[in-house]
PDB file of N, CA and C in Angstrom:
ATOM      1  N   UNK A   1      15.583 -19.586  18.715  1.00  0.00           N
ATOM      2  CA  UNK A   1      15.424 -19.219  17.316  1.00  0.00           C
ATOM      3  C   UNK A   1      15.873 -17.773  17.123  1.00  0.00           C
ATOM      4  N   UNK A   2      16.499 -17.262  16.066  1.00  0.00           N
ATOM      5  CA  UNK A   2      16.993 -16.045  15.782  1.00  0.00           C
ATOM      6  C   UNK A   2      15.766 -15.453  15.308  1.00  0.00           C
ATOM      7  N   UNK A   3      16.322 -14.382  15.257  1.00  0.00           N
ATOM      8  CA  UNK A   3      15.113 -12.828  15.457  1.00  0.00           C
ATOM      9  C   UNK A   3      15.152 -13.114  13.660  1.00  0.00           C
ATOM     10  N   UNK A   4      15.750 -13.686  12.933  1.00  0.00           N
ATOM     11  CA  UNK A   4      16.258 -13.563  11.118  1.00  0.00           C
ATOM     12  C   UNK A   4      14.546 -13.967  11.177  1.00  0.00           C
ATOM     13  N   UNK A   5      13.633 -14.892  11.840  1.00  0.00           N
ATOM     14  CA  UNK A   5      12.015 -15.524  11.444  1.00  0.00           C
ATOM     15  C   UNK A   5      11.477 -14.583  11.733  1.00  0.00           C
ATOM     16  N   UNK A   6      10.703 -13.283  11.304  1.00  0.00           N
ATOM     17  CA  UNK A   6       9.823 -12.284  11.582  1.00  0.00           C
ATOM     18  C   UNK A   6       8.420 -12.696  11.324  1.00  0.00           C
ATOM     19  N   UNK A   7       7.861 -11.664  11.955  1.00  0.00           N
ATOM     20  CA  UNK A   7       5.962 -11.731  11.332  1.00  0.00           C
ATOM     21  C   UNK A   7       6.000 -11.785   9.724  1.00  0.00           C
ATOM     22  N   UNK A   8       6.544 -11.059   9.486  1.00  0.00           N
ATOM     23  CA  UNK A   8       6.376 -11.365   7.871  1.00  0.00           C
ATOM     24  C   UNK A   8       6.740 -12.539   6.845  1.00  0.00           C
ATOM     25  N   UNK A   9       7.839 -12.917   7.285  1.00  0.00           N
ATOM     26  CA  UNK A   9       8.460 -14.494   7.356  1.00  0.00           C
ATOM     27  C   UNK A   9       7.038 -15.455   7.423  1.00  0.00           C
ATOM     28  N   UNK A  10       6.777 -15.504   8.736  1.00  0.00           N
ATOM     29  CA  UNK A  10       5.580 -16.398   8.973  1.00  0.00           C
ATOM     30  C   UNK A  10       4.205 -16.373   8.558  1.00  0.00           C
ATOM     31  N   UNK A  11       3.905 -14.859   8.425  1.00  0.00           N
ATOM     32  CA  UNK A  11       2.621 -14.777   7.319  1.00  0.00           C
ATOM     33  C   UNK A  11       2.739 -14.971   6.497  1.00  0.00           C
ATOM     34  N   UNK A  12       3.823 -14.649   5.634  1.00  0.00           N
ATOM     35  CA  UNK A  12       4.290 -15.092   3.891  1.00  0.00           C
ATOM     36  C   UNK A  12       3.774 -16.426   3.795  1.00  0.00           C
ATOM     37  N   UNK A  13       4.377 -17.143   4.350  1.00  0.00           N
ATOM     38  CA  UNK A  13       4.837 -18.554   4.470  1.00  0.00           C
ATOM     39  C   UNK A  13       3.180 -19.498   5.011  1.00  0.00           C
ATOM     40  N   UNK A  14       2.495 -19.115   5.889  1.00  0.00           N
ATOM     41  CA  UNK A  14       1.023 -18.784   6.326  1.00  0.00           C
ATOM     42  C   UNK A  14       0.373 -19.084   4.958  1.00  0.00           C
ATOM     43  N   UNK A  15       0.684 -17.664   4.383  1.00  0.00           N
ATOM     44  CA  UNK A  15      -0.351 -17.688   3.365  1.00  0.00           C
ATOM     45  C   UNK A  15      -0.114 -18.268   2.303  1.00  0.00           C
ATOM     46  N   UNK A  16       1.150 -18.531   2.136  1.00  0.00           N
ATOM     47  CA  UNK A  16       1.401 -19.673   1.171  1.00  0.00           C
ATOM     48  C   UNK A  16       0.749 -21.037   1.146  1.00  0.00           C
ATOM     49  N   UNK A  17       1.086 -21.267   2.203  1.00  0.00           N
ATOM     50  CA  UNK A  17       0.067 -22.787   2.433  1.00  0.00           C
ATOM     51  C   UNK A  17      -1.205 -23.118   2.592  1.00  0.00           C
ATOM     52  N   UNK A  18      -1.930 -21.640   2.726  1.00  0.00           N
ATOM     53  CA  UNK A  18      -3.521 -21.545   2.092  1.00  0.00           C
ATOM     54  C   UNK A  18      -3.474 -21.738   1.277  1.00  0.00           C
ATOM     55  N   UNK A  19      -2.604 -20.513   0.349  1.00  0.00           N
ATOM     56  CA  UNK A  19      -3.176 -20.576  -1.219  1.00  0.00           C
ATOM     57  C   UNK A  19      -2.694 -21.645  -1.685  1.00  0.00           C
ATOM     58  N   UNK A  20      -1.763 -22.942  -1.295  1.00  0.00           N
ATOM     59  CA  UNK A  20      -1.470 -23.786  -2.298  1.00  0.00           C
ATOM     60  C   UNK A  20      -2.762 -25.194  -2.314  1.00  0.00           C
ATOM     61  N   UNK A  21      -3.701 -24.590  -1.334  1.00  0.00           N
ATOM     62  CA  UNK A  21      -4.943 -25.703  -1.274  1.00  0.00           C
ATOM     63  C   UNK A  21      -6.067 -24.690  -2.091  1.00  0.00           C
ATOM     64  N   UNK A  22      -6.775 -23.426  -2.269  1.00  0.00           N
ATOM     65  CA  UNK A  22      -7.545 -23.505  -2.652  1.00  0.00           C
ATOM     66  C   UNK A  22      -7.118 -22.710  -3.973  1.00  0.00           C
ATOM     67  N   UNK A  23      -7.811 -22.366  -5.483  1.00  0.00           N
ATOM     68  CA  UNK A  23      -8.121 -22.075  -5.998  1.00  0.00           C
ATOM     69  C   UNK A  23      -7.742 -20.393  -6.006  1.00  0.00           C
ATOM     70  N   UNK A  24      -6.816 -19.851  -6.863  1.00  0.00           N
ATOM     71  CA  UNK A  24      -6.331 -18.661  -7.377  1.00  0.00           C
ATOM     72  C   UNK A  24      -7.513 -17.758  -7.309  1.00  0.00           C
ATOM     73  N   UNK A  25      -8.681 -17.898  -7.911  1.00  0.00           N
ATOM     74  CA  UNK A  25      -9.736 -17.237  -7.991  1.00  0.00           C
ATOM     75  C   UNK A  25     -10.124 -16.524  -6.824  1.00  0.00           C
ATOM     76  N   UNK A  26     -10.507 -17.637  -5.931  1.00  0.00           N
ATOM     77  CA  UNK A  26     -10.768 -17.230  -4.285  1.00  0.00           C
ATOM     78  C   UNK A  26     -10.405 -15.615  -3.973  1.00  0.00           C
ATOM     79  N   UNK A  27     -11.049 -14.999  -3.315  1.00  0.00           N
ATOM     80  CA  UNK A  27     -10.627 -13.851  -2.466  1.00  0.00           C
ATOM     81  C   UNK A  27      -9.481 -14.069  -1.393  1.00  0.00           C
ATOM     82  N   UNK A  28      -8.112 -13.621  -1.109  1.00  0.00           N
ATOM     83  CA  UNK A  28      -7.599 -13.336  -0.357  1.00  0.00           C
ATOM     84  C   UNK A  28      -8.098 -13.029   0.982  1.00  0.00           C
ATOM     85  N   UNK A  29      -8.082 -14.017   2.088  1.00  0.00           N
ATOM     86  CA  UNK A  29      -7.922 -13.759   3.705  1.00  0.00           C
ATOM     87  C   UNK A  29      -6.712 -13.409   4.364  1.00  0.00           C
ATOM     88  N   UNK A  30      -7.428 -12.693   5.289  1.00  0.00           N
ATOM     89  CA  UNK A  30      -6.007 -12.489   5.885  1.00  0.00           C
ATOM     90  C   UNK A  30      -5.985 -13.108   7.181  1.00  0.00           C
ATOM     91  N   UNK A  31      -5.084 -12.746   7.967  1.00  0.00           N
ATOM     92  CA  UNK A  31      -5.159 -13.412   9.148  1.00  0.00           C
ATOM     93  C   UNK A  31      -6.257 -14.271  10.447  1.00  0.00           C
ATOM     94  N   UNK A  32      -7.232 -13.333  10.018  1.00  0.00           N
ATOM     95  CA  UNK A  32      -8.431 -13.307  11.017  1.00  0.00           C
ATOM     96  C   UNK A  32      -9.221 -14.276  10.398  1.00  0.00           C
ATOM     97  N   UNK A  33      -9.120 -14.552   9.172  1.00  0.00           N
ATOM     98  CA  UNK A  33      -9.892 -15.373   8.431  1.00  0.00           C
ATOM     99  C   UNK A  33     -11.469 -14.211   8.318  1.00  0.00           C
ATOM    100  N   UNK A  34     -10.946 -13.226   7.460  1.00  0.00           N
ATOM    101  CA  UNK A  34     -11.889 -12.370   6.731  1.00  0.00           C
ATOM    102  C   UNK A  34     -11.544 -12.042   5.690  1.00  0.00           C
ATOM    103  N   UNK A  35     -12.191 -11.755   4.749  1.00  0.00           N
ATOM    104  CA  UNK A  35     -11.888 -11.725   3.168  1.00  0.00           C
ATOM    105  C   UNK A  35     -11.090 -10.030   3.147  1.00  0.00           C
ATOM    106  N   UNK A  36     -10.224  -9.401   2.730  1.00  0.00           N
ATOM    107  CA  UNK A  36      -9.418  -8.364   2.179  1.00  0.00           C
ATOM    108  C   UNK A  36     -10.315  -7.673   2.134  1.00  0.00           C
ATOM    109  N   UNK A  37     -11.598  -8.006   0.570  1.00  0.00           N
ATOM    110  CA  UNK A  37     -12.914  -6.828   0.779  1.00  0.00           C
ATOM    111  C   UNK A  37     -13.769  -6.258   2.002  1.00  0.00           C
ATOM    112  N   UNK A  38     -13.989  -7.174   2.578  1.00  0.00           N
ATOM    113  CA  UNK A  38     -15.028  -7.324   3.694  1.00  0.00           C
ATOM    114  C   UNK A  38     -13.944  -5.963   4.504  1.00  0.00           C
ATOM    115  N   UNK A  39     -12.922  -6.152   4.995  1.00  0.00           N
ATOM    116  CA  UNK A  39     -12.103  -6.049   6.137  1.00  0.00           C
ATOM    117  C   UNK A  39     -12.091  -4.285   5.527  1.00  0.00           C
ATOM    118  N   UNK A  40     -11.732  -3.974   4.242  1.00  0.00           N
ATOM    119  CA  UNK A  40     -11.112  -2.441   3.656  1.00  0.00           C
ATOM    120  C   UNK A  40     -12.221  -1.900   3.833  1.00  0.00           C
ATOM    121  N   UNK A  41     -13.653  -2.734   3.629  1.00  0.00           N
ATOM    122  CA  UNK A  41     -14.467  -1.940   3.527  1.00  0.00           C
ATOM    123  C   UNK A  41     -15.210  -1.308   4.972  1.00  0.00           C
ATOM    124  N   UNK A  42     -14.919  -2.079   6.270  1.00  0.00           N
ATOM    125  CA  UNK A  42     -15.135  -2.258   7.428  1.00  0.00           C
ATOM    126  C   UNK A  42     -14.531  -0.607   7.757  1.00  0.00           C
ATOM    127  N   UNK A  43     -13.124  -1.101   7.293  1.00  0.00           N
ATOM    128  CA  UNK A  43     -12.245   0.140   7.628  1.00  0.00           C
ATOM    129  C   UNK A  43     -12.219   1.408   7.040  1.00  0.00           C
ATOM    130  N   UNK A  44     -13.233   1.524   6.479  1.00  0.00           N
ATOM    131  CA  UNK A  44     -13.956   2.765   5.431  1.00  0.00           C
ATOM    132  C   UNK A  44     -14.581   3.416   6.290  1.00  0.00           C
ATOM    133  N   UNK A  45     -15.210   2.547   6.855  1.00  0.00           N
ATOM    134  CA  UNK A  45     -16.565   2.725   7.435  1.00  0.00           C
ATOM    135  C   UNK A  45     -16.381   3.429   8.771  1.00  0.00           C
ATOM    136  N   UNK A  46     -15.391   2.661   9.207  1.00  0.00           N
ATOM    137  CA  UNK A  46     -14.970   2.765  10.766  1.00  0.00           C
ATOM    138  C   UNK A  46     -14.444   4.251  10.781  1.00  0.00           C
ATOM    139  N   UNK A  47     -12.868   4.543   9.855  1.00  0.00           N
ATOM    140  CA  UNK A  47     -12.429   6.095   9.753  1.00  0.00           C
ATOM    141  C   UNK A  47     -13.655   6.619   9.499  1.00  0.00           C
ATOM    142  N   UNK A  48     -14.927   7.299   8.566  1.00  0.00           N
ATOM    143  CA  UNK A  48     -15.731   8.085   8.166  1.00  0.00           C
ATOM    144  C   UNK A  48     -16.056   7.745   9.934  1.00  0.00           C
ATOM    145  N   UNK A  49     -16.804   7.206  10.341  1.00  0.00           N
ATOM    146  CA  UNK A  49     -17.442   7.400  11.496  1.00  0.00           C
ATOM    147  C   UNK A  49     -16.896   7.793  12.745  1.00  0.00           C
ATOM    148  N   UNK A  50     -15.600   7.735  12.565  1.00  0.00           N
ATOM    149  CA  UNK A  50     -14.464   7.761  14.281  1.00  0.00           C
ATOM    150  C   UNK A  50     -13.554   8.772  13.878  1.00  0.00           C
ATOM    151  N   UNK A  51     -13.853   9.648  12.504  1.00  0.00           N
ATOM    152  CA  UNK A  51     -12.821  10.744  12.317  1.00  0.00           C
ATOM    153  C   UNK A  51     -13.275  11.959  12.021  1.00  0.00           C
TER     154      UNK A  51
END
């Protein structure tokens, strides 16, 4: 397979085929299967404490 299929290619495409089963409303997951909020806010948390 050519290098043209990237990570981004395949997550696009990933997350396409989530969102075409549930409901627009829903919160956005990402890879790990954790919600976008959950994850930014993790990472708030994490820099203030490790910086």
């Amino acid at each position: 397979m050519s290098k043209a299929m990237s990570y981004y290619d395949w997550d696009l495409s990933f997350r396409r085929s989530i969102s075409d089963d549930t409901p627009e409303e829903k919160e956005k997951v990402n890879i790990l299967g954790i919600s976008d909020n959950v994850f930014k806010d993790f990472l708030k948390k994490w820099k203030k404490n490790n910086l």
